[in-house]
PDB file of N, CA and C in Angstrom:
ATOM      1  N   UNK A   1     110.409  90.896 105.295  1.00  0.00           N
ATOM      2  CA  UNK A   1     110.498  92.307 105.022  1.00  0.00           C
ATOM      3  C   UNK A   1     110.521  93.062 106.349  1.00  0.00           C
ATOM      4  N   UNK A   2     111.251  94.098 106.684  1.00  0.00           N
ATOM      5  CA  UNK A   2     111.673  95.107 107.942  1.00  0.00           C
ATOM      6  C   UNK A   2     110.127  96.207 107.858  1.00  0.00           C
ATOM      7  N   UNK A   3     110.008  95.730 109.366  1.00  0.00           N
ATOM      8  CA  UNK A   3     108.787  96.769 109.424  1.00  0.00           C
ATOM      9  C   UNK A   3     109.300  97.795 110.429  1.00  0.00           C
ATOM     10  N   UNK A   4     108.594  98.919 110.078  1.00  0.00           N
ATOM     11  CA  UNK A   4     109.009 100.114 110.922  1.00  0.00           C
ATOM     12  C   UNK A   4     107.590 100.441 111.734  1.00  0.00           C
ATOM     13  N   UNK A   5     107.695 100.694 112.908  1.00  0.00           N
ATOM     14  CA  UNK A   5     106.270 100.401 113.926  1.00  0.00           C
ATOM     15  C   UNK A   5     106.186 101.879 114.634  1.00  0.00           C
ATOM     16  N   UNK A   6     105.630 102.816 114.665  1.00  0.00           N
ATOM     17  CA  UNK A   6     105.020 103.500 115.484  1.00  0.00           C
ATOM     18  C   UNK A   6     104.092 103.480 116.646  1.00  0.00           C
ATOM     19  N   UNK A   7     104.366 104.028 117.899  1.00  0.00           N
ATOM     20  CA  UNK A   7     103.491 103.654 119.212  1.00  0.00           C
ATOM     21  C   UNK A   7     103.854 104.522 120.246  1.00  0.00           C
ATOM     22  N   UNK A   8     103.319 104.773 121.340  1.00  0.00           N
ATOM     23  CA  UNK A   8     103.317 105.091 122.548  1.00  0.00           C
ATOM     24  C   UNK A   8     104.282 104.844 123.167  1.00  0.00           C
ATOM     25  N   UNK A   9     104.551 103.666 123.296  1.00  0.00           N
ATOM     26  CA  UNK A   9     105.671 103.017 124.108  1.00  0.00           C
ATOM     27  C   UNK A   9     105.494 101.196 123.437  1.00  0.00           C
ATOM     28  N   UNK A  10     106.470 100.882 123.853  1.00  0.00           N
ATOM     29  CA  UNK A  10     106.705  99.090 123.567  1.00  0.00           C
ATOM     30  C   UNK A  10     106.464  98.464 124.707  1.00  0.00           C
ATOM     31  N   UNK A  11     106.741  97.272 124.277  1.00  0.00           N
ATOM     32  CA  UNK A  11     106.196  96.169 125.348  1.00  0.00           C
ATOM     33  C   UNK A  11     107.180  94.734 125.249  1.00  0.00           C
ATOM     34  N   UNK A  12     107.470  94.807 124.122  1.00  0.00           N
ATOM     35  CA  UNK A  12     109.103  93.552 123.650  1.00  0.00           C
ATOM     36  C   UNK A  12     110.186  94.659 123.872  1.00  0.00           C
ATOM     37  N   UNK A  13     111.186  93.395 124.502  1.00  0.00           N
ATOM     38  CA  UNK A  13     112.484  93.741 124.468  1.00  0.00           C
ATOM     39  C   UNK A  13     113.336  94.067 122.932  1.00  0.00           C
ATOM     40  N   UNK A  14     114.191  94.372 123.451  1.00  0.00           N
ATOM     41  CA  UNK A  14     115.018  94.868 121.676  1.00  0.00           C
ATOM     42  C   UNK A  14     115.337  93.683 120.954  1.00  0.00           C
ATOM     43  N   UNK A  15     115.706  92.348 121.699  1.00  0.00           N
ATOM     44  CA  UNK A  15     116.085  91.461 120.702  1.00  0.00           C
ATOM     45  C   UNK A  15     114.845  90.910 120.249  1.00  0.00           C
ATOM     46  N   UNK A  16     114.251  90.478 121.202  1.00  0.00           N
ATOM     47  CA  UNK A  16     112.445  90.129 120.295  1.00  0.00           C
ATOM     48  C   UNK A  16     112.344  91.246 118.802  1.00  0.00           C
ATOM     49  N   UNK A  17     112.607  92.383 119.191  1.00  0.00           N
ATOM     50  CA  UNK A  17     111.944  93.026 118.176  1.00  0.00           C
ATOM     51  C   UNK A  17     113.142  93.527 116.558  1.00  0.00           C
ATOM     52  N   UNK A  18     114.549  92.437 116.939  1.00  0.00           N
ATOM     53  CA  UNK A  18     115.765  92.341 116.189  1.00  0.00           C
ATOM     54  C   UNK A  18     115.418  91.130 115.592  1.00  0.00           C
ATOM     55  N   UNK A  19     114.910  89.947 115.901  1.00  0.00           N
ATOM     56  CA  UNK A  19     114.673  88.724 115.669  1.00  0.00           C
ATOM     57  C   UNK A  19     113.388  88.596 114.799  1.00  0.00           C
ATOM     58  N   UNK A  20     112.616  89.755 115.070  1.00  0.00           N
ATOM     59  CA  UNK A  20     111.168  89.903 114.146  1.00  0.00           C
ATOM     60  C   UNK A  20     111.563  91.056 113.308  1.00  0.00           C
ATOM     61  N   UNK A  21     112.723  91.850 112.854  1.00  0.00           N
ATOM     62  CA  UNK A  21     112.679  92.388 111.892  1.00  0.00           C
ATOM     63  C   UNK A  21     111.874  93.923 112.083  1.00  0.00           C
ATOM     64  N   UNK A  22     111.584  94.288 113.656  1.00  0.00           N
ATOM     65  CA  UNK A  22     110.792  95.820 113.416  1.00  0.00           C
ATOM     66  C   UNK A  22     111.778  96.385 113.946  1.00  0.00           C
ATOM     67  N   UNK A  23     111.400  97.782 113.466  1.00  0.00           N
ATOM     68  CA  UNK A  23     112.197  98.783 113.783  1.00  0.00           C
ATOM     69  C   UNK A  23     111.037  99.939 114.627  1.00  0.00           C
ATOM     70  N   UNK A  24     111.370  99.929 115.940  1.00  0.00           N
ATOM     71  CA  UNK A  24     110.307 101.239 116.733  1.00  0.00           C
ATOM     72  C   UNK A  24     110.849 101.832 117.034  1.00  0.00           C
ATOM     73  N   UNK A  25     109.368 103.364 116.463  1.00  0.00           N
ATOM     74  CA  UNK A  25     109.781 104.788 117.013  1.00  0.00           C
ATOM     75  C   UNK A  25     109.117 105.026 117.756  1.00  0.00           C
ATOM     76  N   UNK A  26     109.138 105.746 118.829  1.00  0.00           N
ATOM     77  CA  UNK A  26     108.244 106.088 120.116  1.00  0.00           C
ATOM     78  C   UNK A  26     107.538 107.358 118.631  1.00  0.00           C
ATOM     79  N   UNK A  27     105.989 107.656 119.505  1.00  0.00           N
ATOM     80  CA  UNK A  27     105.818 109.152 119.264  1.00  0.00           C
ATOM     81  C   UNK A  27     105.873 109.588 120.026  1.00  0.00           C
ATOM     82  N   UNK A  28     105.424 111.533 119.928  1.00  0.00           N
ATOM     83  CA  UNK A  28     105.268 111.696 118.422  1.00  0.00           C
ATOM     84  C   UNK A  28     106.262 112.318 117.791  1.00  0.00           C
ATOM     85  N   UNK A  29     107.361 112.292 118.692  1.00  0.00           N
ATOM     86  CA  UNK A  29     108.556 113.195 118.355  1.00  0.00           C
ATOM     87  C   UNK A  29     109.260 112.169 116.927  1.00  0.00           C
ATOM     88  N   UNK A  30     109.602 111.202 116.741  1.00  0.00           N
ATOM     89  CA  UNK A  30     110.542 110.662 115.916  1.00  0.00           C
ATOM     90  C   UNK A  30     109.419 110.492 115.059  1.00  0.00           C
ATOM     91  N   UNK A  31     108.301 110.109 114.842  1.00  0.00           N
ATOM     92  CA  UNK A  31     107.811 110.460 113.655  1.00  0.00           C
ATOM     93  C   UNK A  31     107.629 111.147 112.502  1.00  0.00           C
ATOM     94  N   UNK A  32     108.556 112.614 113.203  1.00  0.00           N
ATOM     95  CA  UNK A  32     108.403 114.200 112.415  1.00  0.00           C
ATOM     96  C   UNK A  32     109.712 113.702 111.993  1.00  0.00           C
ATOM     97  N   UNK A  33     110.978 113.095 112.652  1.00  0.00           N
ATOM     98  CA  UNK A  33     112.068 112.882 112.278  1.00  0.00           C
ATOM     99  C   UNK A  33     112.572 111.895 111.438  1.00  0.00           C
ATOM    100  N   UNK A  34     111.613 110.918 111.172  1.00  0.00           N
ATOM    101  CA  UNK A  34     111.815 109.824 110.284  1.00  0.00           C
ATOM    102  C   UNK A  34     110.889 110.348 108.918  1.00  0.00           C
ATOM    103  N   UNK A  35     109.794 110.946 109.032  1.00  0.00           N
ATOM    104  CA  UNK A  35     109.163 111.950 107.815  1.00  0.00           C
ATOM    105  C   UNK A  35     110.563 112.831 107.247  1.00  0.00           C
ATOM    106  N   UNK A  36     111.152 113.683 108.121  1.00  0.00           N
ATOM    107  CA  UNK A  36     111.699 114.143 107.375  1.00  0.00           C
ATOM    108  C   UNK A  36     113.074 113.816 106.413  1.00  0.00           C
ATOM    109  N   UNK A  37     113.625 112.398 107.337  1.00  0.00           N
ATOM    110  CA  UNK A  37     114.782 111.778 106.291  1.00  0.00           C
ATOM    111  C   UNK A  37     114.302 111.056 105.520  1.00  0.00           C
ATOM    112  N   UNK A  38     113.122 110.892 105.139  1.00  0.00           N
ATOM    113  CA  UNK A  38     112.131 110.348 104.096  1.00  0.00           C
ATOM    114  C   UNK A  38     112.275 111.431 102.723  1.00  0.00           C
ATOM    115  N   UNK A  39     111.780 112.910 102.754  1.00  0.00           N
ATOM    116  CA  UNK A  39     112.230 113.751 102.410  1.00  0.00           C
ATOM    117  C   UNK A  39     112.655 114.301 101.353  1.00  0.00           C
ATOM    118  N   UNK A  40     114.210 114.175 101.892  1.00  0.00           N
ATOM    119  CA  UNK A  40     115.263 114.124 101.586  1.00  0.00           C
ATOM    120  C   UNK A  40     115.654 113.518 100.441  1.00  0.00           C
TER     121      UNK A  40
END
């Protein structure tokens, strides 16, 4: 199952985190932006 991860900043590269299925948003800005196409 695709997890969607919220944080500060990361620490894996993009394919580590393509190969494990997460999807990261930095905060706290894209948090308000993924709430709101939730929404919708």
């Amino acid at each position: 199952m695709p997890s969607l991860q919220f944080a500060p900043t990361k620490y894996l590269d993009q394919e580590t985190l393509h190969r494990r299925r997460i999807t990261f948003q930095q905060l706290p800005f894209e948090i308000y932006e993924s709430v709101e196409k939730l929404e919708r």
